[in-house]
Protein backbone atom coordinates (compact mmCIF):
# COMPACT_ATOMS: atom_id res chain seq x y z
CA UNK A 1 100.38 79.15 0.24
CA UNK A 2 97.72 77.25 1.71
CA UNK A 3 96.64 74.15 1.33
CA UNK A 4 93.08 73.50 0.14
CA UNK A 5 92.48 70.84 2.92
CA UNK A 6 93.27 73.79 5.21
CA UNK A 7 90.97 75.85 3.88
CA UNK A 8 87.98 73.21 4.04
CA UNK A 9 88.99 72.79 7.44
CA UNK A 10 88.97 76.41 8.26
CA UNK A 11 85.47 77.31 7.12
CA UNK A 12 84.12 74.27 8.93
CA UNK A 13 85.76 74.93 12.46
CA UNK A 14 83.14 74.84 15.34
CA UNK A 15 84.88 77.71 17.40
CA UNK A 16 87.85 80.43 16.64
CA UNK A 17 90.01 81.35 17.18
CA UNK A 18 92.12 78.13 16.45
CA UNK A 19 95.34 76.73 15.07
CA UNK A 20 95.57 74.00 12.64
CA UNK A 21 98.28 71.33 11.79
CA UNK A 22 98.76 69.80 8.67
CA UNK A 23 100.27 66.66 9.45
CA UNK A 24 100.60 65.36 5.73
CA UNK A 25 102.25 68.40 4.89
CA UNK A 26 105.00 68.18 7.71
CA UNK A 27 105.18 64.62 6.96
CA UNK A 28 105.99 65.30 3.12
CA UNK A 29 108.72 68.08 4.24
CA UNK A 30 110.66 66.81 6.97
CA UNK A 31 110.97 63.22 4.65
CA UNK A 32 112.44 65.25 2.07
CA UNK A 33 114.92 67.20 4.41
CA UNK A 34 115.97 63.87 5.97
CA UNK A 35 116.81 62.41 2.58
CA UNK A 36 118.56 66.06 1.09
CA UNK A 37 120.91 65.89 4.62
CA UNK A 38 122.61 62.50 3.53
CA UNK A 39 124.80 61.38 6.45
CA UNK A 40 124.31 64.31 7.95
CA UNK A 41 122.30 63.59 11.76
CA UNK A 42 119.34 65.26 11.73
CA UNK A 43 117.97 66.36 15.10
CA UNK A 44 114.34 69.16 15.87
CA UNK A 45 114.91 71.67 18.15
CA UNK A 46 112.04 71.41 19.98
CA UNK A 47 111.75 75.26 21.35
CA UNK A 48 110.17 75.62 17.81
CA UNK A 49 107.22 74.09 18.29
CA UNK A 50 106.82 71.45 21.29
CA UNK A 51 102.69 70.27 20.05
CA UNK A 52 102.69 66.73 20.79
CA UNK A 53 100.97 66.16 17.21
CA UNK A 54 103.67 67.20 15.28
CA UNK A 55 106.69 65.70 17.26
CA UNK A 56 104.74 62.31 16.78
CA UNK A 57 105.41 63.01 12.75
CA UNK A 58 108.65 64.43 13.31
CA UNK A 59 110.07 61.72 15.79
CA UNK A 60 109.91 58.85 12.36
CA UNK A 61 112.11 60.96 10.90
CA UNK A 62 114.70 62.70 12.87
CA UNK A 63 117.80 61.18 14.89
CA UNK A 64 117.13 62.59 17.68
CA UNK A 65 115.45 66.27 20.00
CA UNK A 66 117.29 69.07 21.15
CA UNK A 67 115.65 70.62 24.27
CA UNK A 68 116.66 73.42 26.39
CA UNK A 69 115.12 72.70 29.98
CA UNK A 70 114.19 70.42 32.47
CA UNK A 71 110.36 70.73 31.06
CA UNK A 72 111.46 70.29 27.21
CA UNK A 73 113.19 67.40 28.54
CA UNK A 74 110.52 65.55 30.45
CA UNK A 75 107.70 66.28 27.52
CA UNK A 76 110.23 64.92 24.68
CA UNK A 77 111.17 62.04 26.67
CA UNK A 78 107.65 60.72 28.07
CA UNK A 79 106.27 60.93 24.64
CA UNK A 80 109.25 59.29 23.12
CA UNK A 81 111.29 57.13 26.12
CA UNK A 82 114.97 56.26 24.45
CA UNK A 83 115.07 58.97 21.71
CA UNK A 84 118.24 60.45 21.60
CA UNK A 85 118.25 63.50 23.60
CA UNK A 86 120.63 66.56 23.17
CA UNK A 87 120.32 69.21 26.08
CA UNK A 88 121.64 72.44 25.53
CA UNK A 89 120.64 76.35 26.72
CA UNK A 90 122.58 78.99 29.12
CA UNK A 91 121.75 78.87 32.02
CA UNK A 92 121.11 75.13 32.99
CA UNK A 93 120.40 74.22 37.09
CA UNK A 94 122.11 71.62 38.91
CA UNK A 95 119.25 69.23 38.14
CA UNK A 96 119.44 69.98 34.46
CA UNK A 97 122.68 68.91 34.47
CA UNK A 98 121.91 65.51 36.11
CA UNK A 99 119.16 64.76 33.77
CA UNK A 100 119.81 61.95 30.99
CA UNK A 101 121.00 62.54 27.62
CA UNK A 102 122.66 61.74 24.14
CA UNK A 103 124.83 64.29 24.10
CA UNK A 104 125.15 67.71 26.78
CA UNK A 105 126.29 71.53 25.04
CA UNK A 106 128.16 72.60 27.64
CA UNK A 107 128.09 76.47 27.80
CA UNK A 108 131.32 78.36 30.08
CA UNK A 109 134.10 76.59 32.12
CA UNK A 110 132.20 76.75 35.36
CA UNK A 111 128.90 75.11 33.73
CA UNK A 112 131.59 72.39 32.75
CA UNK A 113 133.05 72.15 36.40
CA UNK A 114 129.37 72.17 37.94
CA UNK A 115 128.69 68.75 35.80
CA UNK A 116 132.22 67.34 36.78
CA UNK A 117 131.17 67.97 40.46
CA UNK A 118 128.03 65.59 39.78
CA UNK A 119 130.22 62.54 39.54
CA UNK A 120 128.16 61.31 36.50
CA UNK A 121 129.04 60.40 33.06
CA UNK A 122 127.87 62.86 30.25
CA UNK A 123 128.97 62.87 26.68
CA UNK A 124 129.60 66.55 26.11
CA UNK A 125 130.11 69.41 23.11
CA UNK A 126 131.26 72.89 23.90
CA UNK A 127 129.76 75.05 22.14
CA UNK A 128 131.52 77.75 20.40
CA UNK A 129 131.35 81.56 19.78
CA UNK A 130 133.85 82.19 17.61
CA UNK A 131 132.79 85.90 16.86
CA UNK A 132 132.72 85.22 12.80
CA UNK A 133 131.11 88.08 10.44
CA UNK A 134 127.52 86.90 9.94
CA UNK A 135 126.14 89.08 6.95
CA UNK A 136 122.98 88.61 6.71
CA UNK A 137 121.13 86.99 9.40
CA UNK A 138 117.78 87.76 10.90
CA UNK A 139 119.38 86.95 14.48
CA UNK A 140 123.01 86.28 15.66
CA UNK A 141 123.84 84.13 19.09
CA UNK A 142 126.90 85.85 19.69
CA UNK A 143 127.48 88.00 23.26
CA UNK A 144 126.59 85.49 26.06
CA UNK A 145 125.81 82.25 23.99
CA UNK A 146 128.57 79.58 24.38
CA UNK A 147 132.55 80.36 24.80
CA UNK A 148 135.22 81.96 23.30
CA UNK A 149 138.91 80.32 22.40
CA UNK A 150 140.09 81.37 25.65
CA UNK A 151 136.93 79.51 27.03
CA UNK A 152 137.00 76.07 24.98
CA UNK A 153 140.59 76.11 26.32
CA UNK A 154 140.27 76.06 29.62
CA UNK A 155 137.52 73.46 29.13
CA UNK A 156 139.51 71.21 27.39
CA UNK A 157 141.98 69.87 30.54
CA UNK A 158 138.96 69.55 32.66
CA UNK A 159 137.70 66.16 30.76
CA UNK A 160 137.87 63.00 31.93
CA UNK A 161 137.26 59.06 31.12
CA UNK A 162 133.61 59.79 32.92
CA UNK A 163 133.03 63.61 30.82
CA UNK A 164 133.66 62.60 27.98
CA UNK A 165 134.20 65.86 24.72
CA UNK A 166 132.91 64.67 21.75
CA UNK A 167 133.11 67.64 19.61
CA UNK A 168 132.02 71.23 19.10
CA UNK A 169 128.43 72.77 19.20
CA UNK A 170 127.80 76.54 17.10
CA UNK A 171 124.78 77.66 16.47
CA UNK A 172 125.80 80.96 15.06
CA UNK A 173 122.80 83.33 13.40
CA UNK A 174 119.56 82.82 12.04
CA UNK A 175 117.77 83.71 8.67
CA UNK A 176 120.60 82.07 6.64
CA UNK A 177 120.30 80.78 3.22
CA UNK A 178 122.95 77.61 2.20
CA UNK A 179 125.29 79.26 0.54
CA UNK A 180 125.33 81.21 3.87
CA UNK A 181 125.43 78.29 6.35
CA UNK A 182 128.08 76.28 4.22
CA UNK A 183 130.22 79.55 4.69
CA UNK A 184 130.10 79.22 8.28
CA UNK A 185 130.33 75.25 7.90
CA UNK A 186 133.56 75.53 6.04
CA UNK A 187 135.21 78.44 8.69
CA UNK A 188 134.25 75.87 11.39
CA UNK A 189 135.42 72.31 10.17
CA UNK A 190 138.51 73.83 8.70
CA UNK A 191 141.12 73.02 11.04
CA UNK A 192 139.08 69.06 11.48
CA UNK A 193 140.31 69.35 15.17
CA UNK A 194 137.01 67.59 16.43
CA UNK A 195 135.59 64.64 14.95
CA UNK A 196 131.91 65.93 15.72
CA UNK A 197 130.57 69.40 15.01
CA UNK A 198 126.54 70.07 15.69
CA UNK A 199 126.01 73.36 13.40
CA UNK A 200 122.84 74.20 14.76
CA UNK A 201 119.66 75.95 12.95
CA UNK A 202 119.38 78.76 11.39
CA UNK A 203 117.97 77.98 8.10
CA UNK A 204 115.96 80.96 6.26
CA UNK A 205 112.44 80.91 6.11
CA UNK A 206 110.98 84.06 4.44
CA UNK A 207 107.47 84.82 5.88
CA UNK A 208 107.85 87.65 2.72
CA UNK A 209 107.60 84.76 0.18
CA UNK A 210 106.42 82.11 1.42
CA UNK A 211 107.19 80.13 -1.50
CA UNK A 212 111.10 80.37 -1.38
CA UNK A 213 112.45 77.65 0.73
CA UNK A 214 115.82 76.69 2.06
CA UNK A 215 117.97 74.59 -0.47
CA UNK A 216 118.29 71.77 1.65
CA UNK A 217 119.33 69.56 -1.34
CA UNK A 218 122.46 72.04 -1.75
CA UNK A 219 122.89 72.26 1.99
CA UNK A 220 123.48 68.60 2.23
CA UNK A 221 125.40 67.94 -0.88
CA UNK A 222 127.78 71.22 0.53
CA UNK A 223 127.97 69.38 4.28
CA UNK A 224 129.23 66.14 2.43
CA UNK A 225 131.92 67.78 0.64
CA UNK A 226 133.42 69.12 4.08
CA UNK A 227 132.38 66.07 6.03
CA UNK A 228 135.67 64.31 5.62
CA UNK A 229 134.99 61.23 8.12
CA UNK A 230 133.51 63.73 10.52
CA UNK A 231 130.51 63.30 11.96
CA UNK A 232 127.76 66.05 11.42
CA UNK A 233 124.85 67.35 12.93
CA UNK A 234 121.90 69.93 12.43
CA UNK A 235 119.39 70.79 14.87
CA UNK A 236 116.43 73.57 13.04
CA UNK A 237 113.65 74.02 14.42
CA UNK A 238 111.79 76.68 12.28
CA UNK A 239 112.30 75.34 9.14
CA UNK A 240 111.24 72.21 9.69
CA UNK A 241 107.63 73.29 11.35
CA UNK A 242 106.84 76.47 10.52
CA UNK A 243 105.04 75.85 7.16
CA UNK A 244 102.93 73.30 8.61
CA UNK A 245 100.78 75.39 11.10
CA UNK A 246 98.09 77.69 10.16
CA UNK A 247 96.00 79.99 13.03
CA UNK A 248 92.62 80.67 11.84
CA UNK A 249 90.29 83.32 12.80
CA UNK A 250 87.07 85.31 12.05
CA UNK A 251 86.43 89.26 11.25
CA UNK A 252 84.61 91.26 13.82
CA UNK A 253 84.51 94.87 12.84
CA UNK A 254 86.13 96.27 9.75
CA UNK A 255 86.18 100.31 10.33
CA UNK A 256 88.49 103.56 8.56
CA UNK A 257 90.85 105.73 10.74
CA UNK A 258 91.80 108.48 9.64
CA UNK A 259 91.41 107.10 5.94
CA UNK A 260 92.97 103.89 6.98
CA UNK A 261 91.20 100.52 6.78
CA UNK A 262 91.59 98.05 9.85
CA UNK A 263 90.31 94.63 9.97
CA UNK A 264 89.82 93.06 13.79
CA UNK A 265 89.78 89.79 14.23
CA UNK A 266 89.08 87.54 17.36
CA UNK A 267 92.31 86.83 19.03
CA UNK A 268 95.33 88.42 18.91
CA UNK A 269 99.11 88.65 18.65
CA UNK A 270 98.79 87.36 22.83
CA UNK A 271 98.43 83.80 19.99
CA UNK A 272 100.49 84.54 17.60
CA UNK A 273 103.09 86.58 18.65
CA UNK A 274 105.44 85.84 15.42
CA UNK A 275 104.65 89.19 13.69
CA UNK A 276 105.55 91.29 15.93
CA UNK A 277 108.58 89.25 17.51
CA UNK A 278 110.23 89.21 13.90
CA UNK A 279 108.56 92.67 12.58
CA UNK A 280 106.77 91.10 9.67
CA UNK A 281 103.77 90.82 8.34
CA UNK A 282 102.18 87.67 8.71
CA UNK A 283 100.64 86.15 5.29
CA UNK A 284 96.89 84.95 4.77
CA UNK A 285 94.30 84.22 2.69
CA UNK A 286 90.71 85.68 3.75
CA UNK A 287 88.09 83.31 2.93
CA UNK A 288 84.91 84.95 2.19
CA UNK A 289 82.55 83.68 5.14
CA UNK A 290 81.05 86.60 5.50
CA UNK A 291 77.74 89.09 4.86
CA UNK A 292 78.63 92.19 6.98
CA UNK A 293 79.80 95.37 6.58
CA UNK A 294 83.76 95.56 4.33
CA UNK A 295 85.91 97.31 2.00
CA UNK A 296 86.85 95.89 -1.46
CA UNK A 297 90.64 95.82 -3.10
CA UNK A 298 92.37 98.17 -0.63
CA UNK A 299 95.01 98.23 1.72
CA UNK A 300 93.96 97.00 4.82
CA UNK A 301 95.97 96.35 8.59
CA UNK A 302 94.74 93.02 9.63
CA UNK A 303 95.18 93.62 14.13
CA UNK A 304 93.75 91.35 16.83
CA UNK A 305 91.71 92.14 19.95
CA UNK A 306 94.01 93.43 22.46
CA UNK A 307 94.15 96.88 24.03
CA UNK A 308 98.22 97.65 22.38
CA UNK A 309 98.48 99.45 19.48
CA UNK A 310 101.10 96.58 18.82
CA UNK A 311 98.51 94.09 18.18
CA UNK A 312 99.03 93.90 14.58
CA UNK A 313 99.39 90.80 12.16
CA UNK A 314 99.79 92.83 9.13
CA UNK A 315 99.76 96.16 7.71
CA UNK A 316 98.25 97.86 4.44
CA UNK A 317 97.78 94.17 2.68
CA UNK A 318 95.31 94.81 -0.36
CA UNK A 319 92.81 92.55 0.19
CA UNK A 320 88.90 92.45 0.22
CA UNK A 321 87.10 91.98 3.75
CA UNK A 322 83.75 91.47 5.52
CA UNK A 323 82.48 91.40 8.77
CA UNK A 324 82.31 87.55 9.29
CA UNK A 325 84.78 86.37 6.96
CA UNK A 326 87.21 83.84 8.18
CA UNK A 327 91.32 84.79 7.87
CA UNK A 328 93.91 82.10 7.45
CA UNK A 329 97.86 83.00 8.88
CA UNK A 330 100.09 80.74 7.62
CA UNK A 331 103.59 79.74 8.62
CA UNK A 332 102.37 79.48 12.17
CA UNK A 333 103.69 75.75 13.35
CA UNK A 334 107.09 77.91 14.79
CA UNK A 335 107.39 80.29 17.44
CA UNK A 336 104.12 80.80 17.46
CA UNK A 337 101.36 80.15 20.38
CA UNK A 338 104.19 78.66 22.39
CA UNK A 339 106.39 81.98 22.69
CA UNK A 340 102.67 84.02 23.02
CA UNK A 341 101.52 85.94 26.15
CA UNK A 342 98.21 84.15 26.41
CA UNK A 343 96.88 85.30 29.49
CA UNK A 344 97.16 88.99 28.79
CA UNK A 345 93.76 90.40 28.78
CA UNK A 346 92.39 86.53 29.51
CA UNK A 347 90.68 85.92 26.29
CA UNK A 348 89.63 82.50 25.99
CA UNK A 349 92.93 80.14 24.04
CA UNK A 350 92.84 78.79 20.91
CA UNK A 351 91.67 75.67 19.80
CA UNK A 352 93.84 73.12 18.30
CA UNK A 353 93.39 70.78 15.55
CA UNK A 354 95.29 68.19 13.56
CA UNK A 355 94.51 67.02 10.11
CA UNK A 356 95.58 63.64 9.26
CA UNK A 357 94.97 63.57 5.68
């Protein structure tokens, strides 16, 4: 689950708590997803994970960044000047609209009639809510993501020689496995109206097991078979990151309540919110660092240092744990610090680390 260079690193970190990048590992991963997707375009939506580190390893693979502000846009493009850039996101300001791009995923009529009124060129895809049956999915962006039919059509007179449609954008749900996602893919790309379709993310990754991974291999071979001279696009974010990232901490009191055994740790969910955004618990490895006071083989709720009760990172894990031993959270290079309330409470932030090899 975790790598051993990981671990190494762990044990040898000069202050915690801290998150660590395996840059080898993403490396390996998003190689093999770019060779599974075939002719598929592969872009990284960078709300996942923005680090700098790991869109550096990313950017020699991908075709291009989907970002979904003005500040997403200005980080992606000063690291990487030229990169295809798709903007998307409800919402988007009059300057968001002005800002450069590859393509824009234009999200209601009037968003559409705002860029018009700009007098610049823009290379757009609506995107669609089509209100399909998603069985299934750990989210769905239905209710006030994207447009309707009665939406895309009364887009689709509004276009001219300087707005340019390209195609469709629908980023449905969430938590999907292939067979799921091709599903969608094939209600989408039936009718071959538009001649380019961005499907979005969603791809499953199970924090349960973290050794089951998304078929991408049967994703793209499925994609081909529908592409039919179309051209096709994904844009995931967690999949592609989320195994790469571990947050690493240290025990500081392990006490019973009311017969049940709690671990605390330094830090906190205000780092790693993931847990408790998705309602999982978050897998480790403890790494025994420590000589202090513990319990041995029992179930044990791993929490963090802040004054919730929702502070949690896992609950009634058997495990063994001492006083000074260091824990190890994988799957933390998605939604992780980046979507955390770090200055609740004001404990001092992470550290951050990337190993190269």
């Amino acid at each position: 689950m975790i790598a051993p260079r990981v671990q190494e690193a762990a044990v040898r970190l000069p202050r915690l708590p801290a998150y660590v990048y395996d840059l080898p590992t993403l490396d390996a991963h998003v190689a093999a997803v770019r060779r599974a997707l075939g002719a598929t375009e592969l872009y990284y939506a960078v709300k996942a994970n923005p680090d700098a580190g790991l869109l550096r390893v990313l950017a020699g693979h991908v075709d291009g960044f989907e970002v979904s502000s003005a500040g997403e846009h200005a980080h992606v493009t000063g690291l990487f000047p030229g990169m295809p850039v798709a903007l998307g996101g409800p919402g988007k300001t009059d300057a968001e609209l002005r800002l450069p791009h590859h393509r824009l995923h234009v999200e209601s009529p009037y968003e559409l009639r705002r860029l018009l009124d700009t007098g610049l060129e823009a290379d757009v895809l609506l995107r669609l809510n089509p209100g399909l049956p998603v069985e299934g999915a750990a989210l769905t962006m239905g209710g006030p993501f994207g447009m309707d039919a009665a939406g895309v059509a009364e887009c689709l007179p509004l276009f001219t020689d300087r707005v340019r449609l390209r195609g469709l954008h629908a980023h449905l749900a969430s938590g999907l496995s292939a067979p799921q996602l091709l599903g969608l893919a094939e209600a989408l790309l039936g009718d071959g109206a538009y001649e380019e379709v961005n499907l979005g993310g969603g791809m499953a990754v199970s924090y349960a097991s973290p050794g089951e991974r998304f078929d991408w291999a049967a994703y793209g071979a499925g994609l081909d078979a529908l592409r039919r001279g179309r051209l096709l696009r994904v844009e995931p974010g967690r999949a592609l990151t989320a195994y790469c990232g571990s947050y690493v901490t240290r025990v500081v009191d392990v006490k019973r309540v009311h017969g049940q055994a709690y671990a605390v740790v330094l830090g906190g969910t205000h780092h790693l919110r993931t847990p408790v955004t998705k309602g999982h618990d978050q897998p480790f490895v403890v790494l025994p660092t420590g000589a202090g006071p513990g319990v041995t083989d029992e179930p044990v709720t791993v929490v963090g240092q802040l004054c919730t009760p929702k502070d949690v990172f896992a609950r009634n894990i058997g495990t063994s744990v001492r006083v000074g031993d260091t824990v190890v959270f994988a799957m933390a290079g998605a939604y992780a610090w980046n979507i955390s309330h770090h200055d609740f409470l004001m404990h001092p932030k992470p550290a951050f680390h990337h190993l190269t090899s």
